[in-house]
Protein backbone atom coordinates (compact mmCIF):
# COMPACT_ATOMS: atom_id res chain seq x y z
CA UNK A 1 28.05 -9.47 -3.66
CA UNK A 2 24.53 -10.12 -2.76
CA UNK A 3 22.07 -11.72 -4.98
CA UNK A 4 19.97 -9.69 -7.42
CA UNK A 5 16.48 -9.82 -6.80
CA UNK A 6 14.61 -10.18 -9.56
CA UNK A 7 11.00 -8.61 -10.77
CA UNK A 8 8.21 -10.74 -11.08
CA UNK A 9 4.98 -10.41 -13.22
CA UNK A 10 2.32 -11.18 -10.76
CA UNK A 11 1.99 -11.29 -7.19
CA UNK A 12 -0.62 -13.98 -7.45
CA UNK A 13 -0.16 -17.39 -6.23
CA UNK A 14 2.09 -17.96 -3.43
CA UNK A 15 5.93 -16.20 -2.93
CA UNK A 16 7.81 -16.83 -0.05
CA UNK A 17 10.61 -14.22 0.84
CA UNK A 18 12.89 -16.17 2.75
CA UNK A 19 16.38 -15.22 4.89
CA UNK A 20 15.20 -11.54 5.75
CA UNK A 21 16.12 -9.09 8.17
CA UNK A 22 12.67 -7.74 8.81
CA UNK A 23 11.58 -4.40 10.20
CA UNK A 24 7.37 -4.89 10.91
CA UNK A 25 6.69 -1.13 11.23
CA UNK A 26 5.51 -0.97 15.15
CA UNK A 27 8.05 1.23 16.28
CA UNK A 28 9.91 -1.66 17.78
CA UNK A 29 9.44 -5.49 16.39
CA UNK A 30 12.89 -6.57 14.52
CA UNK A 31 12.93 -10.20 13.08
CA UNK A 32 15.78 -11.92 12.25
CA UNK A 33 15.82 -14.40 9.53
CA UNK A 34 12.77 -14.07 8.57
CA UNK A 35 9.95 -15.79 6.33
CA UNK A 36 7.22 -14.00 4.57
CA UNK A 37 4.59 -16.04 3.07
CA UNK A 38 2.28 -13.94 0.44
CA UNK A 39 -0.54 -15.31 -0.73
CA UNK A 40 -2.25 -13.24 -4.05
CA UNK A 41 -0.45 -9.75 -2.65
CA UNK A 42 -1.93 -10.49 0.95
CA UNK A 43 0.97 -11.53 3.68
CA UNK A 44 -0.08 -14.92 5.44
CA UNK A 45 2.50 -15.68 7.34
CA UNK A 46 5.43 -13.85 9.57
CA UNK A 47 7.68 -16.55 10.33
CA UNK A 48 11.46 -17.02 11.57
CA UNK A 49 13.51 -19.90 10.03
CA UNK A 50 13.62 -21.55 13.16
CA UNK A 51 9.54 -22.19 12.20
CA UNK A 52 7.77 -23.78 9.83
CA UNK A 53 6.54 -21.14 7.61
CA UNK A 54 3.13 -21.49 6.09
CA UNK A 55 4.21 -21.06 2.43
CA UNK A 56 6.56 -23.56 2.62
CA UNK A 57 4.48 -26.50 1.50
CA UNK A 58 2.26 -24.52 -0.55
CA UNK A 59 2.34 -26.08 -4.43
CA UNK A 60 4.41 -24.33 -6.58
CA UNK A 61 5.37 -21.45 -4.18
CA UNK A 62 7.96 -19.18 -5.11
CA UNK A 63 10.97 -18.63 -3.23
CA UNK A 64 12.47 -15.16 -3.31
CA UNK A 65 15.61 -14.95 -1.02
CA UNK A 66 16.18 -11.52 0.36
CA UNK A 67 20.34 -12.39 0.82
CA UNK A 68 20.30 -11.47 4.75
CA UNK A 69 19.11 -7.82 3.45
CA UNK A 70 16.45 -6.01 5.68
CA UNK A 71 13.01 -5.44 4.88
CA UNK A 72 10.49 -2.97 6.02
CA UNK A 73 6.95 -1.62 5.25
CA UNK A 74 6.80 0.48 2.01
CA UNK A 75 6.40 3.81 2.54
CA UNK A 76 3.20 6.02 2.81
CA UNK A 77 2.82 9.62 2.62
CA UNK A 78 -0.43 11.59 3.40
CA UNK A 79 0.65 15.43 2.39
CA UNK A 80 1.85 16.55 -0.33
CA UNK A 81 1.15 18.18 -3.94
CA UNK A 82 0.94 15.72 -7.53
CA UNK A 83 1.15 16.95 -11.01
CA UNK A 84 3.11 20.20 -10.96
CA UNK A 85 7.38 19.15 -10.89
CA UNK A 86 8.64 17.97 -13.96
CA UNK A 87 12.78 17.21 -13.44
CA UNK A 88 13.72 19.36 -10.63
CA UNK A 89 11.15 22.47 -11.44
CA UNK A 90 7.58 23.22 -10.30
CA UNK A 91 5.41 25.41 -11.98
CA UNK A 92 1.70 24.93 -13.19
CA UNK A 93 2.52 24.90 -16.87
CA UNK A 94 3.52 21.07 -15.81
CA UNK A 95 0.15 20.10 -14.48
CA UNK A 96 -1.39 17.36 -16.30
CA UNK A 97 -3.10 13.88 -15.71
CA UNK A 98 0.15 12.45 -17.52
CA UNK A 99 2.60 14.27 -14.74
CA UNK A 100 0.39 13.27 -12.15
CA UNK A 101 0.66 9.75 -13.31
CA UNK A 102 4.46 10.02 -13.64
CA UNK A 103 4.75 11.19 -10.13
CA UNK A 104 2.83 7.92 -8.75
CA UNK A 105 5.19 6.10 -10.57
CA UNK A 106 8.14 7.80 -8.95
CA UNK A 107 6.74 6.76 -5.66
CA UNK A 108 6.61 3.18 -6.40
CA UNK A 109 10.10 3.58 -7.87
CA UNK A 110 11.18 4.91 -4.86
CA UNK A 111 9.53 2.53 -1.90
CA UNK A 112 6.36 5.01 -1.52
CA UNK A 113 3.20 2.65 -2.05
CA UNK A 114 0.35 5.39 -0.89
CA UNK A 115 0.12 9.37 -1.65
CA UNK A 116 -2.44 11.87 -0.37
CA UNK A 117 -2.08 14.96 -2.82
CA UNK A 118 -4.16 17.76 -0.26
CA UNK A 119 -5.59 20.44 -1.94
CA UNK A 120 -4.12 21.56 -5.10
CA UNK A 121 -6.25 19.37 -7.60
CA UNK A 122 -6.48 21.77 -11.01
CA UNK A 123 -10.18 20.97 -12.93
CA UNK A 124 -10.45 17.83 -11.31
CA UNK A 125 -7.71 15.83 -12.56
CA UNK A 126 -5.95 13.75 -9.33
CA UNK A 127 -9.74 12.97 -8.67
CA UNK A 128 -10.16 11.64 -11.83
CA UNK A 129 -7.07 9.60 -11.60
CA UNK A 130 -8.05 8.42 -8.61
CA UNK A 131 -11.41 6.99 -9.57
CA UNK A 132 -10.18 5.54 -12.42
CA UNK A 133 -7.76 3.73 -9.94
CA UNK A 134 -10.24 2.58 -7.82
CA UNK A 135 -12.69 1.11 -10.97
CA UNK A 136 -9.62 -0.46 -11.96
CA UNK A 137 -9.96 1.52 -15.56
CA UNK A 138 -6.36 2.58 -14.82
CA UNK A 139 -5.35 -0.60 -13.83
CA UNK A 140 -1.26 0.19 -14.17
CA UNK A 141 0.26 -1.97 -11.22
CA UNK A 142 3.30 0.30 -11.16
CA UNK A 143 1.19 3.60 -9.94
CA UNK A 144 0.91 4.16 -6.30
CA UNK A 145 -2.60 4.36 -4.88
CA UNK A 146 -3.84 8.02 -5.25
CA UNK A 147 -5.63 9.94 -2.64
CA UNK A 148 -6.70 13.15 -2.81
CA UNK A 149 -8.78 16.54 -1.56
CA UNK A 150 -9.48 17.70 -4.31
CA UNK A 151 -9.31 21.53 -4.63
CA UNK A 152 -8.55 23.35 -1.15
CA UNK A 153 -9.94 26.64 -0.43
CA UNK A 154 -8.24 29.96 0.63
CA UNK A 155 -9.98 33.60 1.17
CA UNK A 156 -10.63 35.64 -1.59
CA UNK A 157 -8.47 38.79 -2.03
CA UNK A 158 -9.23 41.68 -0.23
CA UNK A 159 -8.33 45.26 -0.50
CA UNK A 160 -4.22 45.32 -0.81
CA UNK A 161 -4.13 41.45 0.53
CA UNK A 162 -3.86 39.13 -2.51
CA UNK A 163 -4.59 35.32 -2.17
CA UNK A 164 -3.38 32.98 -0.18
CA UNK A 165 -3.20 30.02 -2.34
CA UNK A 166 0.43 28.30 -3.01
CA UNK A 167 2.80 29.93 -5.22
CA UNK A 168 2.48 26.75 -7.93
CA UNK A 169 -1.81 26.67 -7.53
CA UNK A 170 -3.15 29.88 -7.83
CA UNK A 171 -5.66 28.51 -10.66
CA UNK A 172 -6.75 25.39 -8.90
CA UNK A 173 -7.75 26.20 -5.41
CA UNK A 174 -10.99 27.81 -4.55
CA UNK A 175 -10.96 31.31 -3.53
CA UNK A 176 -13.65 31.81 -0.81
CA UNK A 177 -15.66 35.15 -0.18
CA UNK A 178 -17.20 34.16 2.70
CA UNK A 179 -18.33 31.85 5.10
CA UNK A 180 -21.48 30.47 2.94
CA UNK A 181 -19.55 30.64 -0.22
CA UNK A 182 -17.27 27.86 1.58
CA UNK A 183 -19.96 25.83 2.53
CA UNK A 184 -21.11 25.36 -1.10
CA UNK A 185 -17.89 24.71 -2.35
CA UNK A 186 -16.98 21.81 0.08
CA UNK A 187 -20.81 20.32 -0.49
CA UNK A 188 -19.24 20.46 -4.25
CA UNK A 189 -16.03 18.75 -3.24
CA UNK A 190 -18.46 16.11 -1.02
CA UNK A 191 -19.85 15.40 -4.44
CA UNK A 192 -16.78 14.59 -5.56
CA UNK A 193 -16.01 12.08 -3.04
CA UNK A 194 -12.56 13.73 -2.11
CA UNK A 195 -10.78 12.11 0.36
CA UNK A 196 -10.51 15.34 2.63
CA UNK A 197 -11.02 19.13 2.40
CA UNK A 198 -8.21 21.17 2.64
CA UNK A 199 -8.19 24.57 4.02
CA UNK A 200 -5.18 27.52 3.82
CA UNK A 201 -5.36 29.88 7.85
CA UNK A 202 -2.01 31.86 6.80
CA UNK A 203 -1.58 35.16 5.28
CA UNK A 204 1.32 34.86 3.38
CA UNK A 205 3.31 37.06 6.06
CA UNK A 206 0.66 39.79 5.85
CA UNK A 207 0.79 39.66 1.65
CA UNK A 208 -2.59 38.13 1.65
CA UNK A 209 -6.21 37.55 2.87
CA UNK A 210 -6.60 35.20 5.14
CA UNK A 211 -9.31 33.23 6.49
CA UNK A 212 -11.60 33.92 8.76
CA UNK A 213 -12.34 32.01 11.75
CA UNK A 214 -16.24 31.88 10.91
CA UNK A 215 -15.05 30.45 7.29
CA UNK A 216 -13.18 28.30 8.93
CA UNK A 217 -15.65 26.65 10.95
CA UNK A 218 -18.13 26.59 8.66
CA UNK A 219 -15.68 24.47 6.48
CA UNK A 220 -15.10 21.93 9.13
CA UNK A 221 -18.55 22.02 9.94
CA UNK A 222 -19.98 20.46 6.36
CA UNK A 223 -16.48 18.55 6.10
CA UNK A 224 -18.19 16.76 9.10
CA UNK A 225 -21.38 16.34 8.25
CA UNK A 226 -20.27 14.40 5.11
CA UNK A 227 -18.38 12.35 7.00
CA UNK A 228 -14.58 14.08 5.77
CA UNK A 229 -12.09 15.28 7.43
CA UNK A 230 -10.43 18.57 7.46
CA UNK A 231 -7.01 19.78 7.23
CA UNK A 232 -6.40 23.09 8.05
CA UNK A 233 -2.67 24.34 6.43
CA UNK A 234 -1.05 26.92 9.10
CA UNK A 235 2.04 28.87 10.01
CA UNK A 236 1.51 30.02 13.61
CA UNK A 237 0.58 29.03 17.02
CA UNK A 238 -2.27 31.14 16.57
CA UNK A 239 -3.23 29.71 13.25
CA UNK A 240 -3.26 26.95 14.96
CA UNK A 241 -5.74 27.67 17.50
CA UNK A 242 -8.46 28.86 15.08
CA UNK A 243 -7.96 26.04 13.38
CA UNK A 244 -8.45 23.81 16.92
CA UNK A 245 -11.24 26.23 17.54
CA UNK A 246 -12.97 25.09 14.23
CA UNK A 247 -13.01 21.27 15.27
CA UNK A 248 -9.65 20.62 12.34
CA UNK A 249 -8.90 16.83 12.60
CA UNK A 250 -5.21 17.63 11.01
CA UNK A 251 -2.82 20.45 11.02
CA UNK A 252 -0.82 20.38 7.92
CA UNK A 253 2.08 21.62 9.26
CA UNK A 254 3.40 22.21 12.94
CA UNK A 255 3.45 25.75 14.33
CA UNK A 256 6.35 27.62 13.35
CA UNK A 257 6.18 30.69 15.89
CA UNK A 258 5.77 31.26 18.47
CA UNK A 259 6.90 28.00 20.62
CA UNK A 260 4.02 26.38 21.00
CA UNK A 261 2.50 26.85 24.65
CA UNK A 262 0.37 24.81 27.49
CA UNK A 263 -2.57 25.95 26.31
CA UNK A 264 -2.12 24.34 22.61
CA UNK A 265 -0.30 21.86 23.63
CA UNK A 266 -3.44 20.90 26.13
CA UNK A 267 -5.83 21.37 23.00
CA UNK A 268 -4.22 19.07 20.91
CA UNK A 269 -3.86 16.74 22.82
CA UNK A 270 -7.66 16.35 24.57
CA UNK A 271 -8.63 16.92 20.07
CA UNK A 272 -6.31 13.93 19.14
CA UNK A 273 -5.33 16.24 16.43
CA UNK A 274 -2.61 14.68 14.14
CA UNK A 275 -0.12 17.50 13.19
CA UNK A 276 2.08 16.76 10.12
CA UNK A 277 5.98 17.27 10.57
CA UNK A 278 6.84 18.29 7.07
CA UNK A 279 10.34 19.71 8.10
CA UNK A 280 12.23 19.16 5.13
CA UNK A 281 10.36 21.77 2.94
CA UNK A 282 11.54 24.03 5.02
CA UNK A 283 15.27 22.74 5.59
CA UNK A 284 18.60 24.36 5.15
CA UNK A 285 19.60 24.67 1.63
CA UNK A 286 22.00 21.70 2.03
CA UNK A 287 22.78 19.72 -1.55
CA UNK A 288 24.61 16.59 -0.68
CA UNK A 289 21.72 14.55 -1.04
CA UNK A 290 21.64 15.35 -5.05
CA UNK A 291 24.58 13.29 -5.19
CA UNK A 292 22.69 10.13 -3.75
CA UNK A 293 23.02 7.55 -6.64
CA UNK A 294 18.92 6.95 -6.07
CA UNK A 295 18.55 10.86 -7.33
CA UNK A 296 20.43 10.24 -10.73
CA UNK A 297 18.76 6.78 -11.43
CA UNK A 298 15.21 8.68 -12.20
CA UNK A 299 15.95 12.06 -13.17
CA UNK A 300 18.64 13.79 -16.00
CA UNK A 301 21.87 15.23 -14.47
CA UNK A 302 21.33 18.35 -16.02
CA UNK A 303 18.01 18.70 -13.71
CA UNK A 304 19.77 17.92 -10.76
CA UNK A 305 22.58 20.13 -11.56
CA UNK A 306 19.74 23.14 -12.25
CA UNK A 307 18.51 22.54 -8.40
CA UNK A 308 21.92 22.45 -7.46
CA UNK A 309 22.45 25.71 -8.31
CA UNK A 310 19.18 27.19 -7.15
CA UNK A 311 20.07 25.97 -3.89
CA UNK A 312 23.32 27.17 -3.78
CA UNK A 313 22.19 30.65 -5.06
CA UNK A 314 19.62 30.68 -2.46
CA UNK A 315 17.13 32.70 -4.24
CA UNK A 316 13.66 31.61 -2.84
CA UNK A 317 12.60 31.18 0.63
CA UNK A 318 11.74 28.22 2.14
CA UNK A 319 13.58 26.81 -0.65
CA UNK A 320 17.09 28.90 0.18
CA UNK A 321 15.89 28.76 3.88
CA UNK A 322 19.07 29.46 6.24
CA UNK A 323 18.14 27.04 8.17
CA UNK A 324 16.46 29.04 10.81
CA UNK A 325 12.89 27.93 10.58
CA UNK A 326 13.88 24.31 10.24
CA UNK A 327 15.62 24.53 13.81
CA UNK A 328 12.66 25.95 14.76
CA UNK A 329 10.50 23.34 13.45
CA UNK A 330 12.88 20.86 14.83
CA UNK A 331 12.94 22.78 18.48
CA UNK A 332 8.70 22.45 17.89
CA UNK A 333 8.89 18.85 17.30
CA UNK A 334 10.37 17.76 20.34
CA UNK A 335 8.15 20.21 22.20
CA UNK A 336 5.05 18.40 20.37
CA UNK A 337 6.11 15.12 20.57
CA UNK A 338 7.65 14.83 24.54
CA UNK A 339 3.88 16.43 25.45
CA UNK A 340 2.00 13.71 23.59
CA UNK A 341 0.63 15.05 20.30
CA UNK A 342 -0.78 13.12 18.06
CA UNK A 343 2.06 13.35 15.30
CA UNK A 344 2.60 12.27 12.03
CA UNK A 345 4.91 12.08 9.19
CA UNK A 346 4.40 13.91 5.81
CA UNK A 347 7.15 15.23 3.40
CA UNK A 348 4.82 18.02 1.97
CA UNK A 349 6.12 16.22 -1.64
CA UNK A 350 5.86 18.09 -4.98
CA UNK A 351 7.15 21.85 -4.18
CA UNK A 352 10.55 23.62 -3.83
CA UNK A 353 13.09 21.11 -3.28
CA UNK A 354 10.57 18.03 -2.44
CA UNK A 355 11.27 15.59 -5.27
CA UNK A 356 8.64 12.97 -5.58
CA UNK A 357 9.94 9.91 -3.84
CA UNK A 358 13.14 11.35 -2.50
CA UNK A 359 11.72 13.53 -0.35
CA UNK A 360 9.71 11.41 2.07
CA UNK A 361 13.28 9.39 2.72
CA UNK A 362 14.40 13.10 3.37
CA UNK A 363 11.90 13.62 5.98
CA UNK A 364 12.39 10.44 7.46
CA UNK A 365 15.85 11.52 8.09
CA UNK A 366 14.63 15.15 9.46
CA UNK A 367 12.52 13.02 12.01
CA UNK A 368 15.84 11.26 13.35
CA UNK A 369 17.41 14.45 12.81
CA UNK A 370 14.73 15.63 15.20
CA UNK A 371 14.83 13.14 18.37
CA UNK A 372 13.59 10.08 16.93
CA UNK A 373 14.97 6.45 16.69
CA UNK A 374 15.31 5.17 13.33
CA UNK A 375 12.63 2.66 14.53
CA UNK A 376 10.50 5.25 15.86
CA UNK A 377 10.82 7.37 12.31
CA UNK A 378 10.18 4.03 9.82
CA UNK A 379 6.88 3.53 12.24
CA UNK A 380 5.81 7.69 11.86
CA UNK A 381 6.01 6.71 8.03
CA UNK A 382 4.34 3.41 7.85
CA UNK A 383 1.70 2.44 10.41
CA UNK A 384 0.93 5.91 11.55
CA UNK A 385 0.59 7.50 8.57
CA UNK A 386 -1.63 4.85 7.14
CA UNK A 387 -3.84 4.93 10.18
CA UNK A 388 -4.57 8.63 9.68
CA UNK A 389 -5.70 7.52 5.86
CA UNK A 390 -8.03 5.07 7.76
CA UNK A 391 -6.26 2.07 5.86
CA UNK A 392 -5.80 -1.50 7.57
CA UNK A 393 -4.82 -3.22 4.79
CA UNK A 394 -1.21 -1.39 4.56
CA UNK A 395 1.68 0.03 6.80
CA UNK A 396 3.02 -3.30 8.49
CA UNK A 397 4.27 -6.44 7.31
CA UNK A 398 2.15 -8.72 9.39
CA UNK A 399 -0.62 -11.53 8.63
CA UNK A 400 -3.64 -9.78 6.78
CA UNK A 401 -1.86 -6.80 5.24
CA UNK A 402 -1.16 -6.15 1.71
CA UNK A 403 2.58 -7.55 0.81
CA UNK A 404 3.54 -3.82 0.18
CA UNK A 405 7.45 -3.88 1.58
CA UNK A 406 11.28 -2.42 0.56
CA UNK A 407 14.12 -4.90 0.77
CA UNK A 408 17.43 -2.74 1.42
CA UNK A 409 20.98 -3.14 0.69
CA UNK A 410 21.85 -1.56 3.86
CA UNK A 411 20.88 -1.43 7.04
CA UNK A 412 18.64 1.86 8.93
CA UNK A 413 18.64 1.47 11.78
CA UNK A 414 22.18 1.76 11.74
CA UNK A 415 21.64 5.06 9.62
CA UNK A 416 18.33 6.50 8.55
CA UNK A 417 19.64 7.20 5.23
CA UNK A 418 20.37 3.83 4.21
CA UNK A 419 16.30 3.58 3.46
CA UNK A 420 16.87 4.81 -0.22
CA UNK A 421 19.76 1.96 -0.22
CA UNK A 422 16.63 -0.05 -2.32
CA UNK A 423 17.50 -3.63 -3.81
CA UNK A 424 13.98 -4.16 -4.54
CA UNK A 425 10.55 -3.22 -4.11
CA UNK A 426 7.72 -5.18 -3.72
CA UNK A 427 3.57 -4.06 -4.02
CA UNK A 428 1.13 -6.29 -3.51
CA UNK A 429 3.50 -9.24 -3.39
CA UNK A 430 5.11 -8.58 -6.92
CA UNK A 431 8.52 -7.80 -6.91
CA UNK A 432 8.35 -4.34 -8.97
CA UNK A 433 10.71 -3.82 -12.36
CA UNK A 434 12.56 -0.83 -11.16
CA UNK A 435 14.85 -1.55 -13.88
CA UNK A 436 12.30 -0.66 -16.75
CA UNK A 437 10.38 2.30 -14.04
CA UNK A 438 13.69 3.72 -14.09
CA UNK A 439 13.94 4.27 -18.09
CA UNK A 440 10.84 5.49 -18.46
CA UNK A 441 10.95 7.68 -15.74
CA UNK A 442 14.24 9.09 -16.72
CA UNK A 443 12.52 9.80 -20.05
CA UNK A 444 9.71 11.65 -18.59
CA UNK A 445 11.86 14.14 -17.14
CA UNK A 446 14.06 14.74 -19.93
């Protein structure tokens, strides 16, 4: 039996996590006995046994043995939607600041140590959390650090069409009428300092208004000029190109139909456009998963047992999907990805099925699933996704990075799964009390 890791209260001073098995987060650096000297939350020092490490003469370093397990960068996820699941349900009756804290807390729980929440902010809330973050007002070491885009914007309903906002956030996204009404809202959401602007180019399946490509480039346009970029949500190939067509710096999700073609392919490309994979929102209604032990340690089995059964029934697309879209989107992916597209991994966290730190170890999986090494997927969910959030500071486990990292019990790249196989994790060079995160979160959700 390996040795329990335990929490610590402070990453400050010097730790030194000795005998690891460590996983940097390039796509293809694996250390073996390895020696990782923090210093105050920032790594120092990568070392293997068989050299000095840095740490090792510090003054009263602490020595944290990782038992042979394997470490890798924590997890970070750019897409997805905070505030509005509570146990295994999302509805806006949930949204609050206090769920959206709860959620950030699930993340760190669950080896995710950076969320971007695009779009579906309701009255400000996830911006508010977010600046209190950064002022250090909400100074709660056990959140994960909040990004967000504020309120997104869809068309306005017109004639028969309705509006195009998600299902779950009707009330909080901004319902455009027309290109110069879009300009003035994202000059409102510049004023906010929003991390990005979100955008909705889908019409629901022909159920609702959708916008136009003048609106579209208008909102791109100002995202620009105050230095933000946009991220245009869309469903087709031809979505897609109005969206390219409008200078978008991020699709939200890959084109479902038709197969993408040269011509896209070309344009994305020559853009640098990243396209999130979010495939698991969208996968078949399979429920093995719920009986991961990681699943019951944060939420009630009687939640779990509720989604169970909505799965099974399969009473809500893409929740019930067949599975037909997600071999499309899988098809798609290797299509993207063997032409050179810019892509990058997102769990789309939050809705349906997506439960807040579970999911992004589901997508991870989907990306195997899809083509990818298990090396190739942990760097799509590390140092790629943290480079399209601009951040340096996070997504590898090298000298100069924050000492934000998962120690396993098993190993992934013998099985992709194995990353929610979590002995410990560690932010900012403080071995996190999953222990107590785990009581409180089980609370929240009953």
């Amino acid at each position: 039996m390996q040795t329990q890791i335990r929490p610590t209260t402070s990453g400050a001073g010097t730790t030194v996590f000795t005998d690891a098995r460590l996983i940097v987060g390039d796509g293809s650096t694996v250390l073996e006995d390895a020696v990782i000297t923090v210093q105050d939350g920032i790594v120092v020092d990568v070392a293997t046994a068989d050299r000095e490490a840095a740490g090792r003469s510090a003054r009263e370093a602490q020595i944290i043995s990782c038992g042979g397990r394997t470490v890798m960068p924590a997890l970070v996820n750019p897409h997805g939607h905070i505030g509005y699941m509570r146990g295994t349900v999302c509805d806006p009756a949930f949204y609050s600041r206090d769920n959206v804290i709860d959620h950030l807390r699930r993340f760190v729980y669950h080896g995710v140590s950076t969320f971007q929440s695009l779009g579906t902010d309701l009255n400000g809330v996830e911006v508010a959390v977010r600046d209190d973050q950064r002022s250090g007002l909400l100074d709660d070491p056990d959140l994960a650090t909040l990004f967000t885009a504020g309120a997104g914007i869809v068309a306005a309903p017109s004639g028969d069409a309705g509006c195009g906002a998600p299902f779950f956030a009707v009330d909080a996204v901004h319902q455009a009428t027309g290109p110069e009404d879009a300009r003035a809202f994202v000059r409102r959401l510049a004023a906010q300092r929003v991390d990005a602007v979100k955008f909705w180019i889908d019409d629901r399946g022909g159920q609702s208004a959708k916008l136009t490509a003048e609106s579209s480039r208008v909102i791109v346009e100002e995202a620009h000029e105050h230095g933000l970029p946009a991220a245009a949500h869309i469903y087709s190939a031809e979505d897609a190109m109005v969206a390219l067509d409008a200078g978008a710096d991020i699709l939200a999700h890959m084109p479902r139909t038709p197969e993408p073609d040269r011509a896209l392919l070309d344009r994305l490309v020559e853009q640098n456009v990243a396209v999130f994979t979010s495939m698991t929102v969208q996968g078949p209604a399979r429920t093995a998963w719920l009986d991961d032990p990681l699943v019951a340690e944060t939420l009630p089995e009687a939640s779990i047992d509720d989604l169970r059964a909505r799965m099974a029934a399969r009473a809500h697309e893409p929740l019930f999907d067949t599975g037909k879209t997600y071999r499309t989107m899988r098809h798609n992916f290797e299509v993207l990805h063997e032409a050179g597209v810019r892509l990058v991994y997102l769990a789309d966290t939050g809705v349906f099925a997506q439960l807040p730190g579970i999911a992004e170890h589901r997508e991870l999986e989907a990306l195997v699933d899809a083509g990818l090494s298990p090396l190739e997927a942990i760097e799509f969910a590390t140092r790629r996704s943290s480079e399209l959030l601009g951040l340096t500071d996070r997504g590898l486990v090298e000298a100069g990075r924050r000492a934000d990292f998962l120690v396993l019990d098993a190993d992934p790249l013998a099985d992709i799964a194995h990353t929610r196989r979590i002995a410990a994790v560690v932010l900012e060079g403080r071995v996190v009390d999953r222990e107590k995160l785990s009581q409180q979160l089980l609370a929240a959700a009953r």
